[in-house]
Protein backbone atom coordinates (compact mmCIF):
# COMPACT_ATOMS: atom_id res chain seq x y z
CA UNK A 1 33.96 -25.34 5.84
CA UNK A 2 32.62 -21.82 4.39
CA UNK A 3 29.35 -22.96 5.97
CA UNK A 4 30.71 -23.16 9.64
CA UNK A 5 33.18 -19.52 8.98
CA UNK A 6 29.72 -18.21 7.99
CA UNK A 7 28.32 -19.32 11.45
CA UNK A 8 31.04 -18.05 13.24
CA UNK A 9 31.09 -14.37 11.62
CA UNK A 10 27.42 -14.28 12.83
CA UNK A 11 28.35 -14.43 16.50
CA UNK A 12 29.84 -11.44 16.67
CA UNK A 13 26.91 -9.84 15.12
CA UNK A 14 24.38 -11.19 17.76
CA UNK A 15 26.66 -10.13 20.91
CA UNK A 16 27.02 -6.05 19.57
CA UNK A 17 23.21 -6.74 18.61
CA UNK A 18 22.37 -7.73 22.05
CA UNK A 19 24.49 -5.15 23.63
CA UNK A 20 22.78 -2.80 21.58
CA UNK A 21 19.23 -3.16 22.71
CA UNK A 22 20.29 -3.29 26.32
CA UNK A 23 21.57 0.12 25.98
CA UNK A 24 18.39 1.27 24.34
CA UNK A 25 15.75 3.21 26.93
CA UNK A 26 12.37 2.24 27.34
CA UNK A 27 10.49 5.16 27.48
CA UNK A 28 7.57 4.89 30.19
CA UNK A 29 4.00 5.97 29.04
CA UNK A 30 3.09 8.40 31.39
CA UNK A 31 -0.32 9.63 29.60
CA UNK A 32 -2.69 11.97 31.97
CA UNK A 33 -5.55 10.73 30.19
CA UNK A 34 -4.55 7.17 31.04
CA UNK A 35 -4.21 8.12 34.57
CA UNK A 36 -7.26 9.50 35.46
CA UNK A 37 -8.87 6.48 33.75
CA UNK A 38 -7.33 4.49 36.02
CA UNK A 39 -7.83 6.65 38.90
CA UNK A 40 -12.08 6.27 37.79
CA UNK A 41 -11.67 2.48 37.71
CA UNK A 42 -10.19 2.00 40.89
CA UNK A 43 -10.78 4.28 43.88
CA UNK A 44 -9.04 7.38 44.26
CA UNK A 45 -11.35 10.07 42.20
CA UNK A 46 -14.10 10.12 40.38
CA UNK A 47 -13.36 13.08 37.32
CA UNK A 48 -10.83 14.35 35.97
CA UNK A 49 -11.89 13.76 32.37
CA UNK A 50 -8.74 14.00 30.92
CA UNK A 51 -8.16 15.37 27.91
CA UNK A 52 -9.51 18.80 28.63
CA UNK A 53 -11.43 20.95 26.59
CA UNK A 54 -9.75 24.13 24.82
CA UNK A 55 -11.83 27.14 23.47
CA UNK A 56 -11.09 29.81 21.17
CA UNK A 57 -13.68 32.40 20.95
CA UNK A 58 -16.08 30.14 22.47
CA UNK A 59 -15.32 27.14 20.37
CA UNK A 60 -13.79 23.77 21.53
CA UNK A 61 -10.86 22.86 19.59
CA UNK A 62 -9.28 20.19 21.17
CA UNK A 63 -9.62 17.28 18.83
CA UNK A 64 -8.79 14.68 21.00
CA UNK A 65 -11.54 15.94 23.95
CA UNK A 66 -14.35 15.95 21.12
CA UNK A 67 -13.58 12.58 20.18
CA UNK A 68 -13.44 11.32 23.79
CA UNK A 69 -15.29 13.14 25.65
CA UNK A 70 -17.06 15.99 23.21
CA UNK A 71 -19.89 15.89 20.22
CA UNK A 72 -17.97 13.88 18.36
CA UNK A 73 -17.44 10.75 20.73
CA UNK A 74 -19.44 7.34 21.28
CA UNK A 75 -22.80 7.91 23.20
CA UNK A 76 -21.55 5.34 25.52
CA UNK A 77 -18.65 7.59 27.19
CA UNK A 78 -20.48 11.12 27.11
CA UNK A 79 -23.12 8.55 29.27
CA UNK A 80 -20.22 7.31 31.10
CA UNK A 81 -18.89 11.25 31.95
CA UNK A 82 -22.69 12.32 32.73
CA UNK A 83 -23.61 9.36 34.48
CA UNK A 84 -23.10 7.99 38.36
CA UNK A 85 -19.70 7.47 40.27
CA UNK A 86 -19.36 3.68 40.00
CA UNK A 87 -16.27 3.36 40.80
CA UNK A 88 -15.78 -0.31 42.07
CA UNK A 89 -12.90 0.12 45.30
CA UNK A 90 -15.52 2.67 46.63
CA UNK A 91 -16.51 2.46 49.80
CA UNK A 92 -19.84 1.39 48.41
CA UNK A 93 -18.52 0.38 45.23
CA UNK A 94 -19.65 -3.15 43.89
CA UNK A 95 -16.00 -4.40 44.64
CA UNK A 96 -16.32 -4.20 47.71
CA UNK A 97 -19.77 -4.90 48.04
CA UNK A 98 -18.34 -8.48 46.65
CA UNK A 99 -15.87 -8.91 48.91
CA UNK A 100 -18.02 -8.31 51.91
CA UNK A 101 -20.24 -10.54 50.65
CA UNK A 102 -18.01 -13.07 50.01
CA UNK A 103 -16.63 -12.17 53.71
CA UNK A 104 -20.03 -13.62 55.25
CA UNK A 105 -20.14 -16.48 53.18
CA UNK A 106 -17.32 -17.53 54.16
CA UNK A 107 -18.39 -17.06 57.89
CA UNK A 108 -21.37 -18.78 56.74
CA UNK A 109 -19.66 -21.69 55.29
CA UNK A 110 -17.41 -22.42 58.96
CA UNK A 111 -20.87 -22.82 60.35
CA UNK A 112 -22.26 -25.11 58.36
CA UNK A 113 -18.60 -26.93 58.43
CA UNK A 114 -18.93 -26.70 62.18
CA UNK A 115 -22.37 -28.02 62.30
CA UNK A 116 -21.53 -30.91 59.71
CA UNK A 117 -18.80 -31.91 62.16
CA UNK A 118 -21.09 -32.00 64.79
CA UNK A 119 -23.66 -34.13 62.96
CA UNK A 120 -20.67 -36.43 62.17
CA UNK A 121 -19.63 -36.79 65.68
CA UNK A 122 -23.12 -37.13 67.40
CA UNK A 123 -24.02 -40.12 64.52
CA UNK A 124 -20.81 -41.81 65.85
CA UNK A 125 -21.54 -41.61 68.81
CA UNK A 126 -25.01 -42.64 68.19
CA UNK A 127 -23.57 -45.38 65.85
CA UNK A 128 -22.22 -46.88 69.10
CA UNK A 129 -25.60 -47.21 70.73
CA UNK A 130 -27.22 -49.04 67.57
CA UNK A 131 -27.63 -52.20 68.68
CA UNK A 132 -29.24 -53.50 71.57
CA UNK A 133 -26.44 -55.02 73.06
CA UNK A 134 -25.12 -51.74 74.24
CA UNK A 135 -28.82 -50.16 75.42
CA UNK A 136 -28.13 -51.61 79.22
CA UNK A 137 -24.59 -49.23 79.30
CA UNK A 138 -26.69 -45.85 77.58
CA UNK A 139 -26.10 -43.26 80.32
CA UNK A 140 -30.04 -41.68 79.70
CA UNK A 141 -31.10 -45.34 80.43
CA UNK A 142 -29.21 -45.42 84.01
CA UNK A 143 -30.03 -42.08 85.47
CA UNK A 144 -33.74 -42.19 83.79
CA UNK A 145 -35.82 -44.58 82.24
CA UNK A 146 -34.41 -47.36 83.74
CA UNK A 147 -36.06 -46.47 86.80
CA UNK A 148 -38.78 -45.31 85.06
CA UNK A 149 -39.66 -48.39 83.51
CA UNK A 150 -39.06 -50.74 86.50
CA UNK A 151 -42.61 -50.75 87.52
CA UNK A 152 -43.32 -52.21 84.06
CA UNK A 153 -41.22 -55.38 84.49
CA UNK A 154 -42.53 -55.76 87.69
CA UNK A 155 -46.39 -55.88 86.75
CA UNK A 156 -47.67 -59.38 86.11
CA UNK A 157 -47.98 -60.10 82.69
CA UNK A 158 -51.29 -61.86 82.68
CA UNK A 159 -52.64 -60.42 86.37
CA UNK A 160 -55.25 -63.24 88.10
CA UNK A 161 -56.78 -61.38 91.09
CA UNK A 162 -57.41 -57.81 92.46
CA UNK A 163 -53.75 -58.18 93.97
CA UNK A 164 -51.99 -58.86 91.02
CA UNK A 165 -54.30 -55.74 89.91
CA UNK A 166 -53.08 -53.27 92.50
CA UNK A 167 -56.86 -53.31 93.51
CA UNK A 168 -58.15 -52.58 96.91
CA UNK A 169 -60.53 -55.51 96.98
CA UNK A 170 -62.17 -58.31 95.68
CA UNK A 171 -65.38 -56.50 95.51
CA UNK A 172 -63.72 -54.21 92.96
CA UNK A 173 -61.47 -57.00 91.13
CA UNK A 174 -65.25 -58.39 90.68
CA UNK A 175 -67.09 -55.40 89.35
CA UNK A 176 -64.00 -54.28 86.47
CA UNK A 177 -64.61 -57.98 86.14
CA UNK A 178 -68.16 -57.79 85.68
CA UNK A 179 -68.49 -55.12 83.51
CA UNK A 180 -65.35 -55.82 80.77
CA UNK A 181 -62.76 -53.56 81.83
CA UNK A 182 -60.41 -56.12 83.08
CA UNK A 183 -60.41 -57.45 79.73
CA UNK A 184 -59.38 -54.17 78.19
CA UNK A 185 -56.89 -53.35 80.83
CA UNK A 186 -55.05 -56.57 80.07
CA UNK A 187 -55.14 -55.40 76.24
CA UNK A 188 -53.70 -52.43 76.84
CA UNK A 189 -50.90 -54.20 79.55
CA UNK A 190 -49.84 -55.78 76.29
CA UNK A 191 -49.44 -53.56 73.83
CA UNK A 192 -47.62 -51.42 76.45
CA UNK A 193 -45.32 -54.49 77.72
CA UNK A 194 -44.78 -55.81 73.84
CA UNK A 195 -43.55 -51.94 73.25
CA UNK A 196 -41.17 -51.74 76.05
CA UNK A 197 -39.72 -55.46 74.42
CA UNK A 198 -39.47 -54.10 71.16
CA UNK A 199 -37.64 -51.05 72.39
CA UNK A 200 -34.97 -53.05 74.75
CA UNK A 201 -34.57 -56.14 71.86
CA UNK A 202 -34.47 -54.27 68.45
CA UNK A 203 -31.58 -52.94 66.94
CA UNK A 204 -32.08 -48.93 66.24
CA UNK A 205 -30.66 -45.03 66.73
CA UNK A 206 -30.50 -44.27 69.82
CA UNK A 207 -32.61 -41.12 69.07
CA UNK A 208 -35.56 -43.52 68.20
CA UNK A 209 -35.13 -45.69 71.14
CA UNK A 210 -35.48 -42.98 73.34
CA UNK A 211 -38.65 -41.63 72.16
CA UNK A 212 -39.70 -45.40 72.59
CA UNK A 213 -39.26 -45.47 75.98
CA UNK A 214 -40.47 -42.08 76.56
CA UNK A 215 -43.92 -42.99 74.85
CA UNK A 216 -44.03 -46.12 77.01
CA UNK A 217 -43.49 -43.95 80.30
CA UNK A 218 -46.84 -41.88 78.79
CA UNK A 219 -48.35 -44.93 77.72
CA UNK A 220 -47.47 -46.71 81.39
CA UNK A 221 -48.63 -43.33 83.53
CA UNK A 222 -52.53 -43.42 81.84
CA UNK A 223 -52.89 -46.78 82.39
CA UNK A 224 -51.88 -46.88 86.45
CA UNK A 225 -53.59 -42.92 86.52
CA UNK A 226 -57.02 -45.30 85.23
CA UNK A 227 -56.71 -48.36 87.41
CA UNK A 228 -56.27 -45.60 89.97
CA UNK A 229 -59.62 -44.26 88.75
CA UNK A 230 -61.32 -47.10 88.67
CA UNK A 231 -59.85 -48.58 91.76
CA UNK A 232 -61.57 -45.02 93.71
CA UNK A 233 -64.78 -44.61 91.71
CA UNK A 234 -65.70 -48.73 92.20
CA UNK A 235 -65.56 -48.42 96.01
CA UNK A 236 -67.45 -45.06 95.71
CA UNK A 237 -70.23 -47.57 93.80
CA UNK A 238 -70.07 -49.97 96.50
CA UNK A 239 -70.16 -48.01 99.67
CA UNK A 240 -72.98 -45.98 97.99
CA UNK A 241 -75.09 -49.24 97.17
CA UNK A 242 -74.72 -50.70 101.13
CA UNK A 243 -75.63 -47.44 102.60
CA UNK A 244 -78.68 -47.35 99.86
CA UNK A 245 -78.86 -51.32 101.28
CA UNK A 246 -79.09 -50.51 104.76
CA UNK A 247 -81.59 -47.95 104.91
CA UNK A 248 -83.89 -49.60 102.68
CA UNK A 249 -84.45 -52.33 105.00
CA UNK A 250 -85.08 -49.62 108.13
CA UNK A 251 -86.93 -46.59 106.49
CA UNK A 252 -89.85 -48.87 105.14
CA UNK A 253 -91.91 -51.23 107.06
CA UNK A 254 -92.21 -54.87 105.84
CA UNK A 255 -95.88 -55.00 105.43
CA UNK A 256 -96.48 -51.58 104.48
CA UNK A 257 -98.83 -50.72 100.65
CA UNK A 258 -99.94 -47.59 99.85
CA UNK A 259 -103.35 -46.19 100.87
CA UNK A 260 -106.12 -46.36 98.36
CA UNK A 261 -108.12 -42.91 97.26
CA UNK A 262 -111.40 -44.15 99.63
CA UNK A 263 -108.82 -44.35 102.80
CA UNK A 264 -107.24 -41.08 102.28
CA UNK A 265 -110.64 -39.05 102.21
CA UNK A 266 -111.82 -41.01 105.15
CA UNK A 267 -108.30 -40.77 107.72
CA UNK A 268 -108.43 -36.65 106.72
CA UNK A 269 -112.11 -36.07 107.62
CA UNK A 270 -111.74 -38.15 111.06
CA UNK A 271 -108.86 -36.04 112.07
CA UNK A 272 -110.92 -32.94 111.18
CA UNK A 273 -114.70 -33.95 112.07
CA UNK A 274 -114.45 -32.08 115.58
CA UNK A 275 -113.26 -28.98 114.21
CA UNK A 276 -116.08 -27.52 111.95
């Protein structure tokens, strides 16, 4: 019982305690010194250096300037008071220096977020073009290669005469014959047909199926630019060998030999015996 009387005696106690110290005033530091220093570390002014010297008779007696500022302080603030304006909220202070620097990377980083994005959405899109069973519905395969490539299907696979060749003639289907260039031609029909199959059958990025067809078009271009070549330069063989033919057999007479040494000295001193 004198336990809980004690308890409530104390009550009153806290309330004119707490009363009390709400009635007290805080006083607010207001220190020049303080001020300026704060002034330095910001951006408003560089100086002021706060407390101020005081001479008497050309002696400094302020105390508290020799211990901050005067002979009697740290090296590190008479550095500080001699040295460079660094205040950071400059307008080349580090500060800001920082936050201009974090203002581009920042620009820099939407970029690369932006470009990301678009990697995503292109390998999507890509994705979608993966297999071979959507190749036939890729619109750079309509409007292009398709077309392109058409010549290639339409080729002979194994070719069996100077038609099947694009050739002019026989005569030239027999000399490419002849000499072993048929036999490389069909080679490189092959490898050229076997990498337009590989490219429409096998399941890759569309980027890389592309550049598949694209070196089949280059690959497909050389070899009609040579049969072209050859085509042109074999009848340039064969109409020089009938011309070379045909005056052969005229320019020459069938019994005709060469004149010994004896019969040359004797036909030139019967044409000129009556002269001399």
């Amino acid at each position: 019982m004198k336990h809980i009387q004690r308890k409530t005696g104390l009550f009153p106690l806290l309330l004119i305690a707490a009363s009390l110290s709400g009635q007290v005033s805080v006083k607010r530091l207001n220190d020049p010194s303080i001020v300026a220093q704060h002034k330095r570390m910001t951006f408003e002014r560089w100086g002021d250096w706060r407390p101020y010297p005081k001479y008497f008779l050309g002696i400094q007696t302020n105390f508290a300037y020799a211990t901050v500022w005067g002979l009697w302080a740290p090296k590190i603030n008479r550095d500080y008071k001699d040295g460079d304006d660094i205040r950071p909220l400059k307008p080349t202070g580090l500060q800001n220096q920082r936050f201009a620097q974090l203002k581009f990377q920042e620009e820099e980083a939407k970029k690369i977020k932006a470009a990301s994005d678009t990697i995503y959405k292109r390998s999507v899109q890509d994705f979608a073009h993966w297999t071979s069973a959507t190749a036939d519905a890729d619109p750079l395969w309509l409007l292009y290669y398709k077309r392109m490539l058409k010549p290639i299907t339409e080729f002979p696979d194994t070719p069996q005469n100077f038609t099947d060749w694009r050739l002019k003639d026989q005569n030239t289907y027999e000399a490419l014959s002849t000499t072993g260039t048929l036999k490389r031609l069909q080679e490189e029909l092959d490898m050229i047909k076997e990498k337009y199959s590989m490219s429409r059958s096998m399941d890759m990025p569309r980027g890389k199926r592309f550049i598949m067809y694209h070196e089949t078009l280059i690959r497909w271009r050389k070899f009609v630019e040579e049969l072209r070549k050859y085509n042109n330069k074999t009848n340039l063989l064969l109409d020089y060998k009938n011309i070379l033919k045909n005056h052969l057999s005229t320019s020459l007479p069938p019994s005709w030999s060469p004149a010994s040494d004896k019969q040359i000295v004797h036909r030139t001193m019967q044409q000129y015996k009556n002269k001399y």
